[in-house]
C-alpha atoms as a PDB file:
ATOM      1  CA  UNK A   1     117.085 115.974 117.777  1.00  0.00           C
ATOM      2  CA  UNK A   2     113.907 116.620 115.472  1.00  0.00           C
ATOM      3  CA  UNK A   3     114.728 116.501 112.079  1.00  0.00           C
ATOM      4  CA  UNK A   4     114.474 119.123 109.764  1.00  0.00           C
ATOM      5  CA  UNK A   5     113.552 120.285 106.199  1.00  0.00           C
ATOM      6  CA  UNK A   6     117.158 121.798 106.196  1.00  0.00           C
ATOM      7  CA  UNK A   7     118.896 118.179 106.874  1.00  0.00           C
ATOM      8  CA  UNK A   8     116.570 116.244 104.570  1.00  0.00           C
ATOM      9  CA  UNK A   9     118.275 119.050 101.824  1.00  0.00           C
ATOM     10  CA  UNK A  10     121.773 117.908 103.385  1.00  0.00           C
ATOM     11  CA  UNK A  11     120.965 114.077 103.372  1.00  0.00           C
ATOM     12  CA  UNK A  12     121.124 114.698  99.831  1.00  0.00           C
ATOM     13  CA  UNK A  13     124.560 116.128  99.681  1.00  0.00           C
ATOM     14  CA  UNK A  14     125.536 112.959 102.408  1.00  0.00           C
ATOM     15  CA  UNK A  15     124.748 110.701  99.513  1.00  0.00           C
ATOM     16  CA  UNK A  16     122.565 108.869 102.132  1.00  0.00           C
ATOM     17  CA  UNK A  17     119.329 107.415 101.649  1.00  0.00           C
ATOM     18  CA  UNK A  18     115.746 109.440 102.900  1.00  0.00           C
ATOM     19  CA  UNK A  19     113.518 107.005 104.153  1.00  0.00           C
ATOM     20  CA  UNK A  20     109.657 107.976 104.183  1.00  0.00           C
ATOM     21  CA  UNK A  21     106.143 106.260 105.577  1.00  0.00           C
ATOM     22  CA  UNK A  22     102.972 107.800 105.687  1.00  0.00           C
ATOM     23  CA  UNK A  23     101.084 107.088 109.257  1.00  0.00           C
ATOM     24  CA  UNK A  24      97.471 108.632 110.229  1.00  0.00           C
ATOM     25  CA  UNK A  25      97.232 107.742 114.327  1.00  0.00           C
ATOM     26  CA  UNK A  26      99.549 108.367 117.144  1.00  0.00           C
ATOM     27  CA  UNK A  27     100.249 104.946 117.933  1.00  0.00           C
ATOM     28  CA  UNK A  28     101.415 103.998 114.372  1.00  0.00           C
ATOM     29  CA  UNK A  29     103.133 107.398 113.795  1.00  0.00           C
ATOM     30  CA  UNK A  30     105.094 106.468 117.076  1.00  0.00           C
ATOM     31  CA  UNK A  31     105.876 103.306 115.945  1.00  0.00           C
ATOM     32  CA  UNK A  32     107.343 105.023 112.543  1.00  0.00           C
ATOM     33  CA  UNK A  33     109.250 107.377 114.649  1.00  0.00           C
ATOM     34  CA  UNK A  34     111.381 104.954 116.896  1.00  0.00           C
ATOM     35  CA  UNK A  35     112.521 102.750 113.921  1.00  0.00           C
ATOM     36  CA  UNK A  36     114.151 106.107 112.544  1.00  0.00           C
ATOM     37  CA  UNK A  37     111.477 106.530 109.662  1.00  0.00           C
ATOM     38  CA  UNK A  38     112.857 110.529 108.469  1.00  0.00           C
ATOM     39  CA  UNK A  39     109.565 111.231 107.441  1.00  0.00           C
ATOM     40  CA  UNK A  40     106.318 110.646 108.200  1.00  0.00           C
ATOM     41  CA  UNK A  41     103.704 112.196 105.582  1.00  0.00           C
ATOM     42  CA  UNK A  42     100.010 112.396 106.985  1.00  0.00           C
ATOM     43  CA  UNK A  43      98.933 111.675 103.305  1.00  0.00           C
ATOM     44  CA  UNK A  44      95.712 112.274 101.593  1.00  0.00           C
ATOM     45  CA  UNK A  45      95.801 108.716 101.047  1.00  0.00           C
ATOM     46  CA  UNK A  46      94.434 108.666 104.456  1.00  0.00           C
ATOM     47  CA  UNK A  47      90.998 109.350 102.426  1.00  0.00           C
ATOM     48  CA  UNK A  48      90.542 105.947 101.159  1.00  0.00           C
ATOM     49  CA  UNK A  49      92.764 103.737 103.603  1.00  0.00           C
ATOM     50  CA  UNK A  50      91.330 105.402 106.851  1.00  0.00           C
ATOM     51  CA  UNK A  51      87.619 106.882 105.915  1.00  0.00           C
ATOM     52  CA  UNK A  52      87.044 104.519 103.154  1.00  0.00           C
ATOM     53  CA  UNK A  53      86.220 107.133 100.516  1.00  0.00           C
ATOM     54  CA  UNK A  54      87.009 105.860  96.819  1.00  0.00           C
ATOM     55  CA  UNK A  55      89.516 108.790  95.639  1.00  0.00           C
ATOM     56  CA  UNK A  56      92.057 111.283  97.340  1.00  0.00           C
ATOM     57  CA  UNK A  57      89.836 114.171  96.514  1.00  0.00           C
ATOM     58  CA  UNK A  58      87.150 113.477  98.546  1.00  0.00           C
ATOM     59  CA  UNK A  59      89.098 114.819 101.796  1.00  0.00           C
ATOM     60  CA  UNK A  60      88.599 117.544 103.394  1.00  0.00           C
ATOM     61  CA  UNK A  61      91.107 119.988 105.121  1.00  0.00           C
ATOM     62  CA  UNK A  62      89.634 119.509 108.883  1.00  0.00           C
ATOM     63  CA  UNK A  63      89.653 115.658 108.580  1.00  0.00           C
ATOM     64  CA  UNK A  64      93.042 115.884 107.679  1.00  0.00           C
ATOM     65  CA  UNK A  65      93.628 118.118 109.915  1.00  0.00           C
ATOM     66  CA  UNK A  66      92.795 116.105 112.690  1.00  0.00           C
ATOM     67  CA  UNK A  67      94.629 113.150 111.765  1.00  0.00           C
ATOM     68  CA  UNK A  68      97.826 115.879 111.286  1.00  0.00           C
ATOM     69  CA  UNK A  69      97.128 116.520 115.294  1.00  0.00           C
ATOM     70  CA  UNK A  70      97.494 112.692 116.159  1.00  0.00           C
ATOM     71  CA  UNK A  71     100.373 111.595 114.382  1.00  0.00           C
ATOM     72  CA  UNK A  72     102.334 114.862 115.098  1.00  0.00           C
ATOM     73  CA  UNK A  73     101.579 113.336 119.042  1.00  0.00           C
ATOM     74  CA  UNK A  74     103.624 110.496 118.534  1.00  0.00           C
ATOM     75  CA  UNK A  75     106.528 111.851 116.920  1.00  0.00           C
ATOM     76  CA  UNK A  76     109.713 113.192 118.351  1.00  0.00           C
ATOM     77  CA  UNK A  77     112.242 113.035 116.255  1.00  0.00           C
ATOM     78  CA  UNK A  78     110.867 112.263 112.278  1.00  0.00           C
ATOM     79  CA  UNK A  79     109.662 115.602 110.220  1.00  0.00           C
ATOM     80  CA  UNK A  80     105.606 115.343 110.030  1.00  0.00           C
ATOM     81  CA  UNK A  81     104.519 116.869 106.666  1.00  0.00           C
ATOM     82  CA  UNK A  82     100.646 117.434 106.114  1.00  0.00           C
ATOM     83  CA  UNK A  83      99.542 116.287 102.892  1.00  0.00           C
ATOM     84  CA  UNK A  84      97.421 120.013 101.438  1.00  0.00           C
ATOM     85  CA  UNK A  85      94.279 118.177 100.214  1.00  0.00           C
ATOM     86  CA  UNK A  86      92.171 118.535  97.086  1.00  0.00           C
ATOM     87  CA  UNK A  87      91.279 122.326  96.602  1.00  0.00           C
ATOM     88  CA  UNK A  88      92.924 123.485  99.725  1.00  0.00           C
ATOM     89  CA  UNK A  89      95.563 125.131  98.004  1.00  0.00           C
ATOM     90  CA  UNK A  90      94.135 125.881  94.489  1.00  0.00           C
ATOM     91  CA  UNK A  91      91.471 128.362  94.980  1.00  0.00           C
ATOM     92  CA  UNK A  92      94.222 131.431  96.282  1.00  0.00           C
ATOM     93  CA  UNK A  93      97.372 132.006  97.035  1.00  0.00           C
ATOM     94  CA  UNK A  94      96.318 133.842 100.581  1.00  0.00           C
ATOM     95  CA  UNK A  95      93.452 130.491 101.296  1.00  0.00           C
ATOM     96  CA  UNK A  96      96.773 128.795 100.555  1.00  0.00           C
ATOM     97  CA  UNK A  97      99.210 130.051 102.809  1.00  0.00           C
ATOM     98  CA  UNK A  98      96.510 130.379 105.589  1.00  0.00           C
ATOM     99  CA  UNK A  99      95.273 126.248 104.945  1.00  0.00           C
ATOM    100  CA  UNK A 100      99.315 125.728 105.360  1.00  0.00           C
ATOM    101  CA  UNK A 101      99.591 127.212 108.270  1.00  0.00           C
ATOM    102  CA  UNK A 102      96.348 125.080 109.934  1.00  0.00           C
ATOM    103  CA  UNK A 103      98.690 122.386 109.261  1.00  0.00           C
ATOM    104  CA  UNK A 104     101.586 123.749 111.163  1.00  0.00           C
ATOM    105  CA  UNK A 105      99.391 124.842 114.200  1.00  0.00           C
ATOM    106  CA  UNK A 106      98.376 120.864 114.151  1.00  0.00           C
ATOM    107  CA  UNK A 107     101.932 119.753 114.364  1.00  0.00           C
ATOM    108  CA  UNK A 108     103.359 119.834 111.281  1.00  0.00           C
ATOM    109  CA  UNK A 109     106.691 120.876 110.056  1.00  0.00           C
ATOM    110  CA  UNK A 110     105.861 120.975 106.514  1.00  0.00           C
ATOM    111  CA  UNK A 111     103.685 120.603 103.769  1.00  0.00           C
ATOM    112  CA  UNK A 112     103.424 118.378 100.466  1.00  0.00           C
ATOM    113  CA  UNK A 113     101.766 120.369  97.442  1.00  0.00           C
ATOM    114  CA  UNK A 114     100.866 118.542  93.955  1.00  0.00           C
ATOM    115  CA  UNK A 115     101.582 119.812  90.640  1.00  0.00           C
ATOM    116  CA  UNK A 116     104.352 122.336  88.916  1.00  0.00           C
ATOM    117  CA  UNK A 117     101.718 124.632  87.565  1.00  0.00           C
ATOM    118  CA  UNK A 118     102.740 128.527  86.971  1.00  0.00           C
ATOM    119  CA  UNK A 119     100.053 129.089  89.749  1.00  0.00           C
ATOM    120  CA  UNK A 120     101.382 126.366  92.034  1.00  0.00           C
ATOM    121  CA  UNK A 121     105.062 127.566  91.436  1.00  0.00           C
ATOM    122  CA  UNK A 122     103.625 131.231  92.939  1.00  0.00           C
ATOM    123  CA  UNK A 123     101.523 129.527  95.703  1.00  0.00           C
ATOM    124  CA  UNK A 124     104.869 127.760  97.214  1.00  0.00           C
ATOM    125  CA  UNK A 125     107.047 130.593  96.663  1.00  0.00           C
ATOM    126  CA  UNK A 126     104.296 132.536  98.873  1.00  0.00           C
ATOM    127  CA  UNK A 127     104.204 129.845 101.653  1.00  0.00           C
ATOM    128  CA  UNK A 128     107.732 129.265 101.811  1.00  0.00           C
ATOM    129  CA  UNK A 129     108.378 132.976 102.349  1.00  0.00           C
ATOM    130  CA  UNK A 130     106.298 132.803 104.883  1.00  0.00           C
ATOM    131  CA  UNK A 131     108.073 130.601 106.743  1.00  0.00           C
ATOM    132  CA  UNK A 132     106.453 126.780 105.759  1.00  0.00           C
ATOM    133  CA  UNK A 133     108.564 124.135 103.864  1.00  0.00           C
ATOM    134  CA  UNK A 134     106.993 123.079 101.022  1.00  0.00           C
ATOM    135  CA  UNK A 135     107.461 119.167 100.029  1.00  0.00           C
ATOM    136  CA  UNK A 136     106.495 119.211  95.746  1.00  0.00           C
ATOM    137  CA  UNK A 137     104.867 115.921  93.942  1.00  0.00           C
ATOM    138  CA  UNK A 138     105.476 115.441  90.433  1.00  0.00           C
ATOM    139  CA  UNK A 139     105.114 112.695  87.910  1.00  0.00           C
ATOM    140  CA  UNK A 140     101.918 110.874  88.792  1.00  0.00           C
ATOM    141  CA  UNK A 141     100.087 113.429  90.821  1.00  0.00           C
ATOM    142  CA  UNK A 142      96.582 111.878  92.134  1.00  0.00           C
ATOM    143  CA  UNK A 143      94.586 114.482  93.072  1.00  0.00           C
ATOM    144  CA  UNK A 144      94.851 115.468  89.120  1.00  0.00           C
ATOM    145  CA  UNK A 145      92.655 112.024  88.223  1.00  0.00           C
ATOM    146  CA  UNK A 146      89.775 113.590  86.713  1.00  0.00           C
ATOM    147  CA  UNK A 147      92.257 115.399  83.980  1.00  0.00           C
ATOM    148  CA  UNK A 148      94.410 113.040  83.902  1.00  0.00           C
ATOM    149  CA  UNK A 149      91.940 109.987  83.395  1.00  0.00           C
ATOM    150  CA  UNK A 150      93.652 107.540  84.714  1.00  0.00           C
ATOM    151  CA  UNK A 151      97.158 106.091  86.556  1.00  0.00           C
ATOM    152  CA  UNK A 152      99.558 106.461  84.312  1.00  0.00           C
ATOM    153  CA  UNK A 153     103.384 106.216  84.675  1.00  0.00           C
ATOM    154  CA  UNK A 154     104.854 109.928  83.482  1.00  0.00           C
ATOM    155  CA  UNK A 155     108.472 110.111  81.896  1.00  0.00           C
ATOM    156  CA  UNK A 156     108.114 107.491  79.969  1.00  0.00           C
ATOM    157  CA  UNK A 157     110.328 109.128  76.644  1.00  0.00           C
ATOM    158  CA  UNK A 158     112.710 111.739  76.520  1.00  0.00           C
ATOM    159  CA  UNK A 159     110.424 114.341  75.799  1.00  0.00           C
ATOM    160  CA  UNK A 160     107.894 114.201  79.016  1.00  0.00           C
ATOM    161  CA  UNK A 161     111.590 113.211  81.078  1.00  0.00           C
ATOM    162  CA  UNK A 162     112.771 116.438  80.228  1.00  0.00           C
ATOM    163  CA  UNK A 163     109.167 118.046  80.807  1.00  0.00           C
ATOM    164  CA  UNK A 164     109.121 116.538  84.496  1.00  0.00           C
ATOM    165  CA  UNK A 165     112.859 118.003  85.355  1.00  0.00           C
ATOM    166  CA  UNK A 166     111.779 121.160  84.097  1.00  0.00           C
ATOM    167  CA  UNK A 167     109.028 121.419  86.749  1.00  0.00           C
ATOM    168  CA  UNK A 168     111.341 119.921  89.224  1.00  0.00           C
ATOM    169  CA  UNK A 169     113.967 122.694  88.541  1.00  0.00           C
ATOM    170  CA  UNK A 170     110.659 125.605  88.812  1.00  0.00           C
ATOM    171  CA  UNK A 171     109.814 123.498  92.401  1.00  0.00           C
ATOM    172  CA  UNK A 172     113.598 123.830  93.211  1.00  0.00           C
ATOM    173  CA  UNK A 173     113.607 127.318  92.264  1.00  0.00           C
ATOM    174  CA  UNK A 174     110.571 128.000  94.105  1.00  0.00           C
ATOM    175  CA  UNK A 175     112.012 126.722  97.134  1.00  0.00           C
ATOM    176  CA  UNK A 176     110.774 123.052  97.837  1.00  0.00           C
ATOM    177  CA  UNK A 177     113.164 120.822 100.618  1.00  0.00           C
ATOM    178  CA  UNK A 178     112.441 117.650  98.621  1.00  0.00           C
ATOM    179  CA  UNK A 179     110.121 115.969  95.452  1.00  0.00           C
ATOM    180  CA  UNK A 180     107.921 113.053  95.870  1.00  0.00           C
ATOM    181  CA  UNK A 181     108.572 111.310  92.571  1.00  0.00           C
ATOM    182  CA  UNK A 182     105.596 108.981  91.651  1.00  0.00           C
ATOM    183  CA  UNK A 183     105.107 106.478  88.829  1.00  0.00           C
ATOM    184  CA  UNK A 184     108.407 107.344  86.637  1.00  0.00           C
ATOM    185  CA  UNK A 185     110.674 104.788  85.259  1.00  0.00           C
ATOM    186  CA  UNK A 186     113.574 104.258  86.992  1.00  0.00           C
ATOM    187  CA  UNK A 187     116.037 105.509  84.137  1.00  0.00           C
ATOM    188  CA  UNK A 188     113.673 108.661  84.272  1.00  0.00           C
ATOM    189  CA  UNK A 189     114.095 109.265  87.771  1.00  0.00           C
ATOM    190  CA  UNK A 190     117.524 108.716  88.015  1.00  0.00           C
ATOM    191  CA  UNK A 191     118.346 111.075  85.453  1.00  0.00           C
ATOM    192  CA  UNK A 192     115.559 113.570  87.546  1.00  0.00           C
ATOM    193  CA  UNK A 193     117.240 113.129  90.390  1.00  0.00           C
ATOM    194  CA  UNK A 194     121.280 113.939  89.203  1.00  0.00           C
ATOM    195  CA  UNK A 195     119.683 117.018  87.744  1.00  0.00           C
ATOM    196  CA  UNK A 196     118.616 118.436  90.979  1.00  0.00           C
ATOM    197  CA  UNK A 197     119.980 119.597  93.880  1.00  0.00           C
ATOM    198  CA  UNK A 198     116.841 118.847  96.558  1.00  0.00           C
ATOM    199  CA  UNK A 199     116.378 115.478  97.084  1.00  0.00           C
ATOM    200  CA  UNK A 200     113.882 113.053  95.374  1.00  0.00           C
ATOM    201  CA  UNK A 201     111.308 110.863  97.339  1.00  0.00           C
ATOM    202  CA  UNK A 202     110.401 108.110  95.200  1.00  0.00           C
ATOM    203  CA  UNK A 203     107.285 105.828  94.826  1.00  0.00           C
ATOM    204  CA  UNK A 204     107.424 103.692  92.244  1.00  0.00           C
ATOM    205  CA  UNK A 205     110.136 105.340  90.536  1.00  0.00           C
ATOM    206  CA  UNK A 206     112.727 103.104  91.080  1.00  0.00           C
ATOM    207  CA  UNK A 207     115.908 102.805  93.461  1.00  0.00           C
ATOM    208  CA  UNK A 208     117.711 105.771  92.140  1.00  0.00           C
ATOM    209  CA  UNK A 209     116.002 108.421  93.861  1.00  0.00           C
ATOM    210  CA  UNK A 210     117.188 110.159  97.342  1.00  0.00           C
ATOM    211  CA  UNK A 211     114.833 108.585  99.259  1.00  0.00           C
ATOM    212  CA  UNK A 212     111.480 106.154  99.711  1.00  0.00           C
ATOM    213  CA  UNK A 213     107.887 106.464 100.371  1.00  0.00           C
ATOM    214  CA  UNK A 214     105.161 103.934 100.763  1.00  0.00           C
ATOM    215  CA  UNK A 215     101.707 104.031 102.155  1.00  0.00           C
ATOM    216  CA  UNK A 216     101.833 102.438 105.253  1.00  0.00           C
ATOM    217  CA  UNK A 217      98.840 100.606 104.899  1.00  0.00           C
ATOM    218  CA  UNK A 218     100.638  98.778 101.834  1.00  0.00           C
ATOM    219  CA  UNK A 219     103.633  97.841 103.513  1.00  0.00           C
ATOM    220  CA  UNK A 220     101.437  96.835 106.270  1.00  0.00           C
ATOM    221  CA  UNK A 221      99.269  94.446 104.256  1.00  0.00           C
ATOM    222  CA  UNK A 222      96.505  95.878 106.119  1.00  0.00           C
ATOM    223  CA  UNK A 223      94.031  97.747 102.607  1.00  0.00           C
ATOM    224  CA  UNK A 224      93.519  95.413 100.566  1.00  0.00           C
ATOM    225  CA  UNK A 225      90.900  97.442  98.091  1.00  0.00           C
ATOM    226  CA  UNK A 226      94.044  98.258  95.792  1.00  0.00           C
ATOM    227  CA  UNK A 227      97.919  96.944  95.698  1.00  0.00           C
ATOM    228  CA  UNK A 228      99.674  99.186  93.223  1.00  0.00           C
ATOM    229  CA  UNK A 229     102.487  97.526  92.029  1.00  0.00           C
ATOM    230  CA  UNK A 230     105.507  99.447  93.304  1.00  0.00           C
ATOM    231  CA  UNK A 231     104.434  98.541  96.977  1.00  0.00           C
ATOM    232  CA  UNK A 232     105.980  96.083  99.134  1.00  0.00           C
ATOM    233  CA  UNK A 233     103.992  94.242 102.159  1.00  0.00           C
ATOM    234  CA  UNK A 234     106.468  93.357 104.705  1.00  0.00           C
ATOM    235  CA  UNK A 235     103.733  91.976 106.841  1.00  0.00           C
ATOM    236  CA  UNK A 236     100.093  90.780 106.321  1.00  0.00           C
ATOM    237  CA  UNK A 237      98.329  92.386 108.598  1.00  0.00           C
ATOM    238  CA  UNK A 238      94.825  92.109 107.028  1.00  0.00           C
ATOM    239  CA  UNK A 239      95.298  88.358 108.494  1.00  0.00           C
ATOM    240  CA  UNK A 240      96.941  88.953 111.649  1.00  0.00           C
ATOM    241  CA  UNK A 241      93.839  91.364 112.468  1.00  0.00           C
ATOM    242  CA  UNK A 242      91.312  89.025 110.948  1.00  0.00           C
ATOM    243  CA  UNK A 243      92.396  85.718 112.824  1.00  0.00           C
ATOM    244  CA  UNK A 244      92.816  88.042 116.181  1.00  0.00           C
ATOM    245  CA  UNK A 245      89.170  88.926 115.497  1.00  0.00           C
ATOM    246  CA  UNK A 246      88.013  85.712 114.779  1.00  0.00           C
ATOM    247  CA  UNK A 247      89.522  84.055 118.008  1.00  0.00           C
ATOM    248  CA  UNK A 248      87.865  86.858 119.623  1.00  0.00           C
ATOM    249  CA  UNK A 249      84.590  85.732 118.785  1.00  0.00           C
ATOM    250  CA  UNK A 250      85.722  82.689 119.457  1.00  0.00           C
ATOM    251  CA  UNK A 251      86.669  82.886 123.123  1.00  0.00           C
ATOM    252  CA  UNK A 252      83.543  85.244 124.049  1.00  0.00           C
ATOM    253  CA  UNK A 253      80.913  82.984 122.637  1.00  0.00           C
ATOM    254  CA  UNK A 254      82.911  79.979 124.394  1.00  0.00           C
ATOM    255  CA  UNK A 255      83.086  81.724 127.436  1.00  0.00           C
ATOM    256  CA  UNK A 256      86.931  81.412 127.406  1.00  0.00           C
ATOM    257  CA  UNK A 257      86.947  85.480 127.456  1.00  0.00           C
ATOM    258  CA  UNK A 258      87.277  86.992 130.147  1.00  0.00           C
ATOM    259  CA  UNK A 259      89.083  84.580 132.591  1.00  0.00           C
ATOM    260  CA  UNK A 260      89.827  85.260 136.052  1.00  0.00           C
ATOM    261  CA  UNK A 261      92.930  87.243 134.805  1.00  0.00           C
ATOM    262  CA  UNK A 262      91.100  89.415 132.860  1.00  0.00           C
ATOM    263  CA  UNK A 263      88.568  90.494 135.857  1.00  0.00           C
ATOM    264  CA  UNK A 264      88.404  91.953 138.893  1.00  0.00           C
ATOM    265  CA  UNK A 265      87.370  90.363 142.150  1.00  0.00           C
ATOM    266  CA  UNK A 266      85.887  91.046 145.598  1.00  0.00           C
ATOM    267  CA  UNK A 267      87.081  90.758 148.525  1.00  0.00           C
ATOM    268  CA  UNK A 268      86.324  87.035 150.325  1.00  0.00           C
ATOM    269  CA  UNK A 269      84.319  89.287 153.108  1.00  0.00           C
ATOM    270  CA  UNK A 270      82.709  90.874 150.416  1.00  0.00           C
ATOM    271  CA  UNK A 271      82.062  88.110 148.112  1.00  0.00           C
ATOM    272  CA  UNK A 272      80.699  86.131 151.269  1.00  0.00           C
ATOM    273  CA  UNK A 273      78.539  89.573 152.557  1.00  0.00           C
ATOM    274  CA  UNK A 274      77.022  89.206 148.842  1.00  0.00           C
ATOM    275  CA  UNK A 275      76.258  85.407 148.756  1.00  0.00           C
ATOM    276  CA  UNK A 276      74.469  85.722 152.259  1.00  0.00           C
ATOM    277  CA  UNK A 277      72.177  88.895 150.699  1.00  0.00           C
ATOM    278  CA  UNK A 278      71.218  87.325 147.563  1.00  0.00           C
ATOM    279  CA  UNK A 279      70.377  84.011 149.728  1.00  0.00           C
ATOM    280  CA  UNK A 280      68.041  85.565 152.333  1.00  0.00           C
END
C-alpha cells in the first residue's frame, strides 16, 4: 500500500524510524522503492549532482519537473515529494500553490518548502488547504546561500535552538507532515524533535531525529565535486562506473566487444547466399 503523508505523521507516534533517499531517474527511484526507502525526495540537489550546475538555485521548475515524472514511474509504494525550487514558491502565494500542484500532476504526493518565514508560514497554510502536503526545511536551508553566505551549522547555542523550534512549531501549526532538519547539532535536534509532534528528517543533525535523509549520489559514492561531512558512502560507485568504462574501451579497441554472444547471425543459407554474391 502507497505510503502516505498521514502515516509518516503516525511513524512518529510508532516511535519508529523514517528512512529517506533522494533519487532523480526511474530506475534508481525503483531501486529506492523495493528496499522499503519511505521516502524518496526528487531534491533540488538534482541541480548540481544530475545537470552539473554549481548551486541549488540554478534549477528551474520544468527541469525538475521532469525528473518528478521519472522517479514518480518507478515508485509504488514510497511517498515521492518534489523538492519546490529556487523562486518557485516565493514570488506569490497563488504562483505557489499553482507550481505545487505541477508537481502533483507529475507524480508527486507532496512537496518540500525551505524556510519558516511569516510569508512562507502563509504560502503552506494556502497549499495545504488546498489539498498538497507540505514537507518544511529548517536549520541549514540552501537555497538561502546568497544571505546566508555560507554552510553553516544552525542551533548551535540555546538561543538560535530555541529560534529553530519556534519555526518548527509555526511549520507544525501551519500544517507540515514532517521537517527536514539540516546541519544542527545533535543535542539541538534532539531537543527539536521532543518538542514537536510531526516528525523530523535529519541530515546531519544527528541520530535523534524521526527519520534520515541523504543524497543519493553521496551514499552512492557516485559525485565526487563535494562530500559534506554528515554523508555516508556505502558504495563507491564513481569506481565501479569508471573501471566498467575503462574495460569498455578496453574490449572495443581489442576487438573483444562484441563477441558472437553479443550479435546476431544469419542464417547458414543466408550467410552462404551472401559469400557467393560478394565473390562473383
Amino acid at each position: 500500500m502507497r505510503l502516505t503523508a498521514k502515516k509518516i505523521i503516525d511513524y512518529k507516534k510508532q516511535n519508529k524510524k523514517i528512512t529517506a533517499l533522494t533519487a532523480y531517474d526511474y530506475s534508481t527511484a525503483k531501486y529506492f522503492d523495493k528496499a522499503n526507502v519511505d521516502i524518496i525526495l526528487v531534491g533540488d540537489s538534482l541541480a548540481q549532482v544530475a545537470l552539473g550546475y554549481d548551486s541549488t538555485t540554478k534549477v528551474s521548475l520544468e527541469e525538475m519537473l521532469v525528473f518528478t515524472k521519472a522517479v514518480s514511474r518507478g515508485v509504488q509504494n514510497a511517498l515521492v515529494v518534489g523538492d519546490m525550487p529556487f523562486m518557485s514558491y516565493q514570488i506569490s502565494t497563488q504562483e505557489a500553490t499553482k507550481n505545487a500542484g505541477e508537481f502533483i500532476k507529475s507524480g508527486a504526493q507532496a512537496v518540500k518548502i525551505e524556510g519558516a518565514s511569516p510569508y512562507i508560514i502563509e504560502t503552506i497554510k494556502h497549499i495545504v488547504q488546498s489539498g498538497i502536503p507540505v514537507m518544511g526545511h529548517l536549520g541549514f536551508t540552501p537555497q538561502y546561500i546568497n544571505t546566508i553566505g555560507g554552510h553553516f551549522v544552525s542551533g548551535k547555542n540555546l538561543e538560535t535552538t530555541l529560534e529553530i523550534l519556534k519555526a518548527a512549531k509555526k511549520l507544525e501549526e501551519a500544517g507540515v507532515f514532517s521537517i527536514v532538519l539540516e546541519m544542527v547539532p545533535t543535542q539541538s535536534a534532539k531537543f527539536i524533535s521532543e518538542n514537536l509532534d510531526v516528525p523530523t528528517i535529519g541530515i546531519g543533525a544527528g541520530k535523534f531525529c524521526d527519520g534520515q535523509i541523504l543524497v543519493s549520489d553521496d551514499a552512492l559514492g557516485k559525485y565526487d565535486n563535494f562530500c559534506p561531512k554528515f554523508a555516508k558512502q556505502y558504495v563507491n560507485l564513481k569506481e565501479e562506473i569508471s573501471k566498467a568504462a575503462q574495460n569498455y574501451v578496453k574490449d572495443v579497441l581489442e576487438g573483444n566487444f562484441p563477441n558472437d554472444e553479443q550479435s546476431f547471425a544469419l542464417s547458414e543459407d543466408e550467410a552462404k547466399k551472401l559469400e557467393n554474391y560478394t565473390q562473383n
